[in-house]
N, C-alpha and C. Protein backbone atom coordinates (compact mmCIF):
# COMPACT_ATOMS: atom_id res chain seq x y z
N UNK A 1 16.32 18.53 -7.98
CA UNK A 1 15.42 17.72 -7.21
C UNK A 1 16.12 16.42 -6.83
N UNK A 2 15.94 15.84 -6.06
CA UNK A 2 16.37 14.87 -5.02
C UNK A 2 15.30 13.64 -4.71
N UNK A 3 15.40 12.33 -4.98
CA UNK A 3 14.74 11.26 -4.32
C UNK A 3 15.42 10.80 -3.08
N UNK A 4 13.98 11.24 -1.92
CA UNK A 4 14.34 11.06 -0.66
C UNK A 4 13.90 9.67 -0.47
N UNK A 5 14.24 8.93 0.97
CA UNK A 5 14.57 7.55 1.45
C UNK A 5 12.98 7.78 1.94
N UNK A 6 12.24 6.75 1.68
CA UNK A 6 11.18 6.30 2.30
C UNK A 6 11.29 5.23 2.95
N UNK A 7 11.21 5.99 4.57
CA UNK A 7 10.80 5.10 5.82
C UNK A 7 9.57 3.83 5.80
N UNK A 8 10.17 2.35 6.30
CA UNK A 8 9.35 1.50 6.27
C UNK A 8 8.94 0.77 7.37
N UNK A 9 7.73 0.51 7.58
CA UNK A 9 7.13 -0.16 8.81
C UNK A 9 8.04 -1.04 9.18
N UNK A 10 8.27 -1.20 10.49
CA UNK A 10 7.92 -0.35 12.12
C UNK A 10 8.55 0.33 12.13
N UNK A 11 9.56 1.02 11.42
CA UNK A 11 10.12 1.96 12.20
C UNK A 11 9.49 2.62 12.84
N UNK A 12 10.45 3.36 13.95
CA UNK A 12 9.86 4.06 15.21
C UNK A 12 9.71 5.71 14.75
N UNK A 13 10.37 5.86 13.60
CA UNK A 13 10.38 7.21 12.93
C UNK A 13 9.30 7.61 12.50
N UNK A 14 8.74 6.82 12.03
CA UNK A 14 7.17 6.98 11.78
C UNK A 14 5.75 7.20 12.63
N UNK A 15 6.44 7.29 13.63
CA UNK A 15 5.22 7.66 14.98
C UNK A 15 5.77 8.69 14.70
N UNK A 16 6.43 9.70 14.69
CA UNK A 16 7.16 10.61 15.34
C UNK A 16 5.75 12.08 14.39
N UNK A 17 4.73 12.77 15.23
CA UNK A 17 4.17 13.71 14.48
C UNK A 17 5.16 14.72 13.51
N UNK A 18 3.92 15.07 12.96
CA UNK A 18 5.01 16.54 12.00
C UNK A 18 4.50 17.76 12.55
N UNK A 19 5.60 18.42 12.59
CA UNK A 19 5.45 20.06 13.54
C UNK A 19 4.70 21.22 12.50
N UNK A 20 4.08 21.81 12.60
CA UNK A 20 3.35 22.81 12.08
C UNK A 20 4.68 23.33 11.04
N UNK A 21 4.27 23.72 9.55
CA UNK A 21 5.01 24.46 8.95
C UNK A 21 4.95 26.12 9.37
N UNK A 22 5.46 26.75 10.03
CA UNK A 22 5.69 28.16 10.09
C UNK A 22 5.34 29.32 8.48
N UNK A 23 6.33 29.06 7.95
CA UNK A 23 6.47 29.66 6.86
C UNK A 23 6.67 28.99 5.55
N UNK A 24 6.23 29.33 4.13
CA UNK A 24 6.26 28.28 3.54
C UNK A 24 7.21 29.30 2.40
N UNK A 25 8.73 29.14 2.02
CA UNK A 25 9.53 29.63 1.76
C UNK A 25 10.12 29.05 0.77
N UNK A 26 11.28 29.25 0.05
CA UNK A 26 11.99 28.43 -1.03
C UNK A 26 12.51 27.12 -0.54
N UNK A 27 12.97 27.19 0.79
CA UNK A 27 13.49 25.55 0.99
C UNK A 27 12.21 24.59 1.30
N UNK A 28 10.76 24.74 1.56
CA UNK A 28 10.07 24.22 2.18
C UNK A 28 9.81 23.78 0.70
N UNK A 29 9.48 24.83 -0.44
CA UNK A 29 9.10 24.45 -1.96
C UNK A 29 10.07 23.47 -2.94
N UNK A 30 11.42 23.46 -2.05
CA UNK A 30 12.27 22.38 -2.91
C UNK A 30 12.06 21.46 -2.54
N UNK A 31 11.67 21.32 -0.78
CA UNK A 31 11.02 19.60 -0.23
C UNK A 31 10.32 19.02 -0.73
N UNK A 32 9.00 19.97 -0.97
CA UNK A 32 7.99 19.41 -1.67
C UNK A 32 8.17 19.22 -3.11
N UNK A 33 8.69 19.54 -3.88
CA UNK A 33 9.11 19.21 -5.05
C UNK A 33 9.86 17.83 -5.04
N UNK A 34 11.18 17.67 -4.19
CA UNK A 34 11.52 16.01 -3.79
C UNK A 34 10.45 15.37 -2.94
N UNK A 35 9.56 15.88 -2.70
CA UNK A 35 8.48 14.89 -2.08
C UNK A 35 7.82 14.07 -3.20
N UNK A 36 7.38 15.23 -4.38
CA UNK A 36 6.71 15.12 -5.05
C UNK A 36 7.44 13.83 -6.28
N UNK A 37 9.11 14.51 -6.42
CA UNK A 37 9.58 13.11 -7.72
C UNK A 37 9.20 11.78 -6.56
N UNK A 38 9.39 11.87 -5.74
CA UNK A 38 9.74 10.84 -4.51
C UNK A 38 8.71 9.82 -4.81
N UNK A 39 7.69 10.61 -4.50
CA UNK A 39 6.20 9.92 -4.19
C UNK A 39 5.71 9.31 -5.75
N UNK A 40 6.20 9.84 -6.84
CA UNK A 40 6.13 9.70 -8.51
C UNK A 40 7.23 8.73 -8.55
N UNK A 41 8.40 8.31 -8.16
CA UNK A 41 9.20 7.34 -8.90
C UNK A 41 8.99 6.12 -7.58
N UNK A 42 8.23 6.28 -6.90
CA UNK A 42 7.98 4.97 -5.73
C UNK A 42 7.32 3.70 -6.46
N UNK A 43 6.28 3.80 -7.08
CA UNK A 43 5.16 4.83 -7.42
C UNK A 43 4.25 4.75 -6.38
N UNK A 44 3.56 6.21 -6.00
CA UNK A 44 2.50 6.49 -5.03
C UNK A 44 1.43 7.39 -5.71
N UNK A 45 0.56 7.03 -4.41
CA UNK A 45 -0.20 8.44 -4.85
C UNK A 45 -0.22 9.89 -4.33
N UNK A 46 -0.08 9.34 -2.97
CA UNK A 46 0.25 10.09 -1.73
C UNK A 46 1.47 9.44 -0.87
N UNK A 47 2.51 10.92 -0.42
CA UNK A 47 3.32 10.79 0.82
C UNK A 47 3.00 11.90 1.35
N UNK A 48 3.95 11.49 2.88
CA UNK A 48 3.98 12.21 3.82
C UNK A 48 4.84 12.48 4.30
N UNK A 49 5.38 14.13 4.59
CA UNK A 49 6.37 14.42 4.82
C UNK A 49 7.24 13.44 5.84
N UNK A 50 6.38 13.18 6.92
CA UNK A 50 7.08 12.32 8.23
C UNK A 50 7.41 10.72 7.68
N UNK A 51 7.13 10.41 6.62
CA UNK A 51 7.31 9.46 5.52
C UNK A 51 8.76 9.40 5.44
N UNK A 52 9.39 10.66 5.44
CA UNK A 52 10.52 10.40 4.57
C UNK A 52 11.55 11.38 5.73
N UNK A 53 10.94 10.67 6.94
CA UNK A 53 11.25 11.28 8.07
C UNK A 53 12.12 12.80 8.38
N UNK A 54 11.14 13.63 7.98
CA UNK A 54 11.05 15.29 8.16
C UNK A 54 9.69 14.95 8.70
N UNK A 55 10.21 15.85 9.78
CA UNK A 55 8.73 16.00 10.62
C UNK A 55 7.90 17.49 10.89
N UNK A 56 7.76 17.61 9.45
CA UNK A 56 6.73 18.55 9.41
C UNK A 56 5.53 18.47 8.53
N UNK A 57 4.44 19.06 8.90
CA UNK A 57 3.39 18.84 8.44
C UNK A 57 2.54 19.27 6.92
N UNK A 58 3.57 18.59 5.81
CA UNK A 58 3.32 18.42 4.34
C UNK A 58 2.97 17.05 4.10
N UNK A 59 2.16 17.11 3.16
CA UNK A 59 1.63 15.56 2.15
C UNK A 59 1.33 16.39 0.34
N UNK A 60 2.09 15.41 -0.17
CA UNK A 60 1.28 15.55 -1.53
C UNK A 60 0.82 14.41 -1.79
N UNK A 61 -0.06 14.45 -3.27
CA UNK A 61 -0.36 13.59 -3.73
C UNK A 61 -0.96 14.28 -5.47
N UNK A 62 -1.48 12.78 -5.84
CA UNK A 62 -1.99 13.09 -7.31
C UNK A 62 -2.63 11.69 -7.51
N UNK A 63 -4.32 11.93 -7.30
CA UNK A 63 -4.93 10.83 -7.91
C UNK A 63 -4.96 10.62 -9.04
N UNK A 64 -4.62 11.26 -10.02
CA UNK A 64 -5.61 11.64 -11.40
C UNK A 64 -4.42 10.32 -11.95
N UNK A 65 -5.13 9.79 -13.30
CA UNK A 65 -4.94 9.17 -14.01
C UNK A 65 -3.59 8.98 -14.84
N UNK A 66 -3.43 10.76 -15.04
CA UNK A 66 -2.39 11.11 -15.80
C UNK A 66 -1.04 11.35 -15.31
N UNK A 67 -1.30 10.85 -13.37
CA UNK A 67 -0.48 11.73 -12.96
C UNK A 67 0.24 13.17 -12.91
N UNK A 68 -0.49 13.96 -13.41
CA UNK A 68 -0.20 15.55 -13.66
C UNK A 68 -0.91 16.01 -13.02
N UNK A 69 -1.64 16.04 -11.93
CA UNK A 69 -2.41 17.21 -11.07
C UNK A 69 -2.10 16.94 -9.59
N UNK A 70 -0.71 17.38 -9.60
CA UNK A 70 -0.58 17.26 -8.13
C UNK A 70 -1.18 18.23 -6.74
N UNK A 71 -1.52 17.80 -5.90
CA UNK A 71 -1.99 18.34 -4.65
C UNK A 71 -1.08 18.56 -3.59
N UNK A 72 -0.75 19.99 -3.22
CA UNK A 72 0.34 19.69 -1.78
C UNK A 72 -0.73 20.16 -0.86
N UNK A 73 -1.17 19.77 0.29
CA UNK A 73 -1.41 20.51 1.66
C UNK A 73 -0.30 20.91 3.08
N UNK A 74 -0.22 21.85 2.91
CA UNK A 74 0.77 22.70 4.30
C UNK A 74 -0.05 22.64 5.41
N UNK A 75 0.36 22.23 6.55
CA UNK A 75 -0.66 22.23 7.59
C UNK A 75 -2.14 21.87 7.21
N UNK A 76 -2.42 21.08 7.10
CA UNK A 76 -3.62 20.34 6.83
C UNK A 76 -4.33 19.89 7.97
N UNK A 77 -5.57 20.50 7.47
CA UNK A 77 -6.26 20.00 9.24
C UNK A 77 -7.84 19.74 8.32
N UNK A 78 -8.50 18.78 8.89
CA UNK A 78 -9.45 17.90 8.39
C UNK A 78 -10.44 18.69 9.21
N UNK A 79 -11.57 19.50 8.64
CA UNK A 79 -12.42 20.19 9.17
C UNK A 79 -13.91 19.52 9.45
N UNK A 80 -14.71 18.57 7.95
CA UNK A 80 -15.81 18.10 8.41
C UNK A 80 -15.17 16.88 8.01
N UNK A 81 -16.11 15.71 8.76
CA UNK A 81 -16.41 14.14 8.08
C UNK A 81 -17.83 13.89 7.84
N UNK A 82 -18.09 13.14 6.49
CA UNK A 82 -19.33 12.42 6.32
C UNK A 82 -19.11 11.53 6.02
N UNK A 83 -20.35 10.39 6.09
CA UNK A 83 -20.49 9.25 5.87
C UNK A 83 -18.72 8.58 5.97
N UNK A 84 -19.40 6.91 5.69
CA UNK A 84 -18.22 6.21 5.59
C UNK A 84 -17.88 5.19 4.64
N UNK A 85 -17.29 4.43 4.61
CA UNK A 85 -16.87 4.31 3.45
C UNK A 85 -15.50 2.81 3.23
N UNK A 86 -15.52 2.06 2.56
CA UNK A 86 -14.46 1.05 2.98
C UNK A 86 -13.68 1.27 1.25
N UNK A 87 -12.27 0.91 1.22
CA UNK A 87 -11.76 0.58 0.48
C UNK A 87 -10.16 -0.01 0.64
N UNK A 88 -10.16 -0.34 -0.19
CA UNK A 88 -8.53 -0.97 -0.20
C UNK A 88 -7.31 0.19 -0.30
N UNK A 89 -6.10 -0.13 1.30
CA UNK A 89 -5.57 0.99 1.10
C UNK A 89 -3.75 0.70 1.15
N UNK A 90 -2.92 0.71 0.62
CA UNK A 90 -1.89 0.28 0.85
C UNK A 90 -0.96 1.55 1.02
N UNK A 91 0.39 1.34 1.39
CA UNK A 91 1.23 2.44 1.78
C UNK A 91 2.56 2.50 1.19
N UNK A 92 3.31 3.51 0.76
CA UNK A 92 4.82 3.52 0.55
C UNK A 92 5.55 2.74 1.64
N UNK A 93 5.12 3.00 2.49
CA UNK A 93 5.52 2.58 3.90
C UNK A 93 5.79 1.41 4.67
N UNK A 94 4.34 0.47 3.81
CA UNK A 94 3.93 -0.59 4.55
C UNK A 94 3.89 -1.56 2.90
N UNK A 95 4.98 -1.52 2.42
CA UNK A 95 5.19 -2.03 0.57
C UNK A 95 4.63 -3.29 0.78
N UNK A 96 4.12 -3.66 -0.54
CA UNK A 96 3.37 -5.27 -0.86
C UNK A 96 2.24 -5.28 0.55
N UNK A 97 1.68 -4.51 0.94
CA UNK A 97 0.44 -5.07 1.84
C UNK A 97 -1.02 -3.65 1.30
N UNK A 98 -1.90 -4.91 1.97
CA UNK A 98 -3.21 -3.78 0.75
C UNK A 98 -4.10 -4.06 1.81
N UNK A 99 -4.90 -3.60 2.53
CA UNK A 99 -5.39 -3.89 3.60
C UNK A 99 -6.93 -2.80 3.16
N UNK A 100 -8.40 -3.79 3.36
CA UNK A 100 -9.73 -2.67 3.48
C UNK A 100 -9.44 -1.67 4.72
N UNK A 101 -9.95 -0.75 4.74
CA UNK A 101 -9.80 0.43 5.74
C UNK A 101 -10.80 1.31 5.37
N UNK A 102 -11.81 1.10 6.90
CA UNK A 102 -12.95 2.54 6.67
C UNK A 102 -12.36 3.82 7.04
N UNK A 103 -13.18 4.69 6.59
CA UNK A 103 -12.99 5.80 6.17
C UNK A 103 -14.12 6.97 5.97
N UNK A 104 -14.17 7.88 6.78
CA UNK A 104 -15.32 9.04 6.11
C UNK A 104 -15.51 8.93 4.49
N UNK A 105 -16.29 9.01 4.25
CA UNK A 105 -16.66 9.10 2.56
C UNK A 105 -16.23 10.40 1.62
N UNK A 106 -16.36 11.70 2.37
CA UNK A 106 -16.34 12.98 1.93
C UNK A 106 -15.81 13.63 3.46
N UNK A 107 -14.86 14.51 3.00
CA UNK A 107 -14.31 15.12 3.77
C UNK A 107 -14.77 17.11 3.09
N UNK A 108 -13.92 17.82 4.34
CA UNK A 108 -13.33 19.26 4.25
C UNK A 108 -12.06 19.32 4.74
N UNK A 109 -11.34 19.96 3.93
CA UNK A 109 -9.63 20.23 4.45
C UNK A 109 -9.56 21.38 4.58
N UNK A 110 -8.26 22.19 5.21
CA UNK A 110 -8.02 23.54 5.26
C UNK A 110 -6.54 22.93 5.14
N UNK A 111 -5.55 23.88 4.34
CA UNK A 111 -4.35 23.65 4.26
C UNK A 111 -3.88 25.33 4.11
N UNK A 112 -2.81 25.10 3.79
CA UNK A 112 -2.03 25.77 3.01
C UNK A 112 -1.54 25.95 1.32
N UNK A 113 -1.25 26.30 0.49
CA UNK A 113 -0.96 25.72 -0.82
C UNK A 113 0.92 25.63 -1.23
N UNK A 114 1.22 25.38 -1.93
CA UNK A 114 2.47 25.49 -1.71
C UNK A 114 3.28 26.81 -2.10
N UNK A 115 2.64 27.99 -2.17
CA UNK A 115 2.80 29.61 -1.82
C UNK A 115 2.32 29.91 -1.11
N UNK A 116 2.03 29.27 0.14
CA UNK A 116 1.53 29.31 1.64
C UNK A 116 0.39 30.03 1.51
N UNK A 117 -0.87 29.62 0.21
CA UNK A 117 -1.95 30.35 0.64
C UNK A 117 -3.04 29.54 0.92
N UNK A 118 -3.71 29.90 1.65
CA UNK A 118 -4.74 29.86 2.58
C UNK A 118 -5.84 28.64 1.47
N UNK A 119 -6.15 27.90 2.11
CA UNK A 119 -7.60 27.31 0.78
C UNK A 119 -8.26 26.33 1.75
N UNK A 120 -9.55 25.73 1.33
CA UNK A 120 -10.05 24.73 1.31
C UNK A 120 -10.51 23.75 0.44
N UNK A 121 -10.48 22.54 0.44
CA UNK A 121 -11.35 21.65 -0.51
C UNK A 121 -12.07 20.67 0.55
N UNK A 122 -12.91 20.40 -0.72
CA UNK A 122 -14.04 19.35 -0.34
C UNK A 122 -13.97 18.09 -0.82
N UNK A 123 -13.59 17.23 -0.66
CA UNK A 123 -13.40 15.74 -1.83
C UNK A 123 -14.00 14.45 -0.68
N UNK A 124 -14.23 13.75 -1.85
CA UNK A 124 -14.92 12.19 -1.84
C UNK A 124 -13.86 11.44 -2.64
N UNK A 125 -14.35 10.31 -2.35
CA UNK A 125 -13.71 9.33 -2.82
C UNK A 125 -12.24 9.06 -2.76
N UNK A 126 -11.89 8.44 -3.96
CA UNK A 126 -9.98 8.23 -3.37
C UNK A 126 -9.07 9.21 -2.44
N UNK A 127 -9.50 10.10 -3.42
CA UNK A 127 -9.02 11.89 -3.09
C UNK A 127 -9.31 12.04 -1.27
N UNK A 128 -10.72 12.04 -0.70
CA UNK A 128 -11.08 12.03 0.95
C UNK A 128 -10.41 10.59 1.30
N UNK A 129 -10.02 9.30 1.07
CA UNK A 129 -9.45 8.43 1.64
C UNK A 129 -8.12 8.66 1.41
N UNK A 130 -7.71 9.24 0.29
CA UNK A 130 -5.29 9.61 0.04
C UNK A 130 -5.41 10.71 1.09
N UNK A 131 -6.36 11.90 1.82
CA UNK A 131 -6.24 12.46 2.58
C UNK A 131 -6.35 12.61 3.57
N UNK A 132 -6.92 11.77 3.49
CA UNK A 132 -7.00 11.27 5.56
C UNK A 132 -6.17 9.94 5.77
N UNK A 133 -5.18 9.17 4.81
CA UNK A 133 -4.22 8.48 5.03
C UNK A 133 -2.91 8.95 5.23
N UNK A 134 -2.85 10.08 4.63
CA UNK A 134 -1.69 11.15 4.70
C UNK A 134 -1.67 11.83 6.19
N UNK A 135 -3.11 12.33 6.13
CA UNK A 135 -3.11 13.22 7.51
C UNK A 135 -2.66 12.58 8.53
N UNK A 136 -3.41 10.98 8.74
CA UNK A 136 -3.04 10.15 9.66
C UNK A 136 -1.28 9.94 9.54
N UNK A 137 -0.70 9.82 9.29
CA UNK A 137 0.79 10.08 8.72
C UNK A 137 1.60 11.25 9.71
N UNK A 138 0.95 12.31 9.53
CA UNK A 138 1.23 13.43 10.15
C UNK A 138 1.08 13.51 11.71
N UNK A 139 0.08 12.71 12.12
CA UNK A 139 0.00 12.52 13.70
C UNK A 139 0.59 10.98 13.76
N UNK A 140 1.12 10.42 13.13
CA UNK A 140 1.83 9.18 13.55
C UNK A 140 1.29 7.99 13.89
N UNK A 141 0.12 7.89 12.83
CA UNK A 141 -0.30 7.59 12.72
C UNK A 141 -0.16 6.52 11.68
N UNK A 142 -0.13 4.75 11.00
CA UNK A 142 -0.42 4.01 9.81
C UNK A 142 -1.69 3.45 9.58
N UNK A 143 -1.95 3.00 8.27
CA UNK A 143 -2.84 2.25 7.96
C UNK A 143 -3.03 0.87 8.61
N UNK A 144 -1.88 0.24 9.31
CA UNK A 144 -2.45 -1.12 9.93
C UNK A 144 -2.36 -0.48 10.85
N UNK A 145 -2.47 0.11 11.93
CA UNK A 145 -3.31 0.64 13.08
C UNK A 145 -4.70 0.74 13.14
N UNK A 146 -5.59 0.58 11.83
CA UNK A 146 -6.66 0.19 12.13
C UNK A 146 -7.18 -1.25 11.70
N UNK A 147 -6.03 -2.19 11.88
CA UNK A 147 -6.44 -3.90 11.11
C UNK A 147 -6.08 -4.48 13.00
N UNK A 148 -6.30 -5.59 12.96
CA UNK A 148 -6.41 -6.62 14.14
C UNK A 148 -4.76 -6.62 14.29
N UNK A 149 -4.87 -6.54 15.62
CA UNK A 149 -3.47 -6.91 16.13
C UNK A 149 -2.68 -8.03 16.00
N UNK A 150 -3.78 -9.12 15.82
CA UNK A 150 -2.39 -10.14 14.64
C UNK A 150 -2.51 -9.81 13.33
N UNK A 151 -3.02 -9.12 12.95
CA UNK A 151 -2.57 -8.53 11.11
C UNK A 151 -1.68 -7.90 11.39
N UNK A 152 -1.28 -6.80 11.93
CA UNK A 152 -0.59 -6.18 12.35
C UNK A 152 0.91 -7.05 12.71
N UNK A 153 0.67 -7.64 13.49
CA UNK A 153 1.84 -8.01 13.71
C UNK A 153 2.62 -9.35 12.87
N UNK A 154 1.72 -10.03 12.38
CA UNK A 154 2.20 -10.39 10.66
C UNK A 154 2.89 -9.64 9.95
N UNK A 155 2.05 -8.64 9.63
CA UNK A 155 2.65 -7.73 8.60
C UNK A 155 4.11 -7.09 9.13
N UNK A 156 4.32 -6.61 10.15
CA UNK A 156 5.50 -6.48 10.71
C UNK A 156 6.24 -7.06 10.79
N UNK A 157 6.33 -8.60 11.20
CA UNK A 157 7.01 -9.52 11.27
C UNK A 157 7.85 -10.15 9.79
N UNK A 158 6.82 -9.96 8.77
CA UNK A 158 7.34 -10.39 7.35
C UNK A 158 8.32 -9.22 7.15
N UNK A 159 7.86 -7.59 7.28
CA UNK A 159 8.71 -6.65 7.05
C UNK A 159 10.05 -6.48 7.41
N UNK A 160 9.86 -6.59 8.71
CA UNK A 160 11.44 -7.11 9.51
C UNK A 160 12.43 -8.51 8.91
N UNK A 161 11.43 -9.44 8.55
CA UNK A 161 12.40 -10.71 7.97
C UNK A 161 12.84 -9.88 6.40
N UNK A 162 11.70 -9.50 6.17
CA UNK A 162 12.85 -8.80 4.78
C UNK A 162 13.51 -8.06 4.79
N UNK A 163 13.55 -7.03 5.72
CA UNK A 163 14.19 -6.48 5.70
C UNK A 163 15.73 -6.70 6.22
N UNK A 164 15.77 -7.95 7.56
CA UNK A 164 17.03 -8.52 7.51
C UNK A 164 17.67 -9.02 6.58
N UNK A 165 16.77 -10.00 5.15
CA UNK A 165 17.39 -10.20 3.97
C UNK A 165 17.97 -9.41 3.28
N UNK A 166 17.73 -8.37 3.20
CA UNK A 166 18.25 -7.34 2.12
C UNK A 166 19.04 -6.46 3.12
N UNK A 167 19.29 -6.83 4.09
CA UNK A 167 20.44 -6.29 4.58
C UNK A 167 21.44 -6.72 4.67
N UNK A 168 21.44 -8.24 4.67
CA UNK A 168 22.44 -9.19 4.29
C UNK A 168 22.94 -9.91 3.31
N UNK A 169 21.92 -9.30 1.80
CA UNK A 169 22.61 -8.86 0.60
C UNK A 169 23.20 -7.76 0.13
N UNK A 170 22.72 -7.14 1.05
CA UNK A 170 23.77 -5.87 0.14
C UNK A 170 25.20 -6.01 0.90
């Protein structure tokens, strides 16, 4: 297993959608496995494949407490929304920023599993908000795309100055 490079706001790599997984095979199961240390030694809860700029359409995650119950969805497509819902949501992506963000309350997913079988779930709470932050991910979508366009461009602006710093330390 392998810790892959997580892409950070603005990059332009991060618009870029993820393409339908075809087949879900031994190399697609070693990605997700480096998705998975990836997203565990960041620490996260959820990534996204186009995260770590592969542009295809995987996310894992693992709300649970213990970190031991991980979730992959293969092609994930968000079937119902209810109600809504606000909470605090931050990103691998978008590091040191925590931003409220509404949100359906309870969702339906259809995915794949990571032996490409067929399923659905139903979840609320963290679980329906790590999955529709991910999904959004997948269409190229971030979490400050739904804050004010000068939050937004704050937050960008600090990202870029640090990120010139630490380019001119190393």
């Amino acid at each position: 297993m392998a810790r892959l490079n997580i892409l950070h706001y603005p990059d332009s790599r991060l618009r870029k959608p993820g393409l339908t997984v075809e087949t879900v095979d031994d190399g697609v199961r070693a990605f997700i496995d480096d998705m998975l240390e990836t997203m565990y030694a960041a620490p996260g809860i959820g990534l996204a494949a186009t995260q770590v700029n592969v542009q295809k359409r995987i996310v894992v995650m693992d709300v649970s407490e213990e970190k031991n119950r991980p979730l992959v969805l293969v092609n994930p497509t968000l079937l119902e929304r209810e109600g809504e819902c606000e909470s605090e949501e931050g990103c691998l992506s978008v590091p040191g920023y925590y931003e409220t963000i509404q949100r359906a309350e309870r969702i339906r997913v259809s995915a794949l599993d990571r032996d490409g079988e067929p399923f659905e779930l139903d979840a609320c709470g963290l679980l329906a908000v790590c999955i529709q932050h991910e999904i959004d991910h997948l269409d190229g979508k971030l979490f400050v795309d739904y804050l004010s366009v000068l939050k937004r461009d704050r937050i960008r602006k600090k990202l870029e100055k640090q990120a010139r710093c630490e380019a001119r330390a190393s």
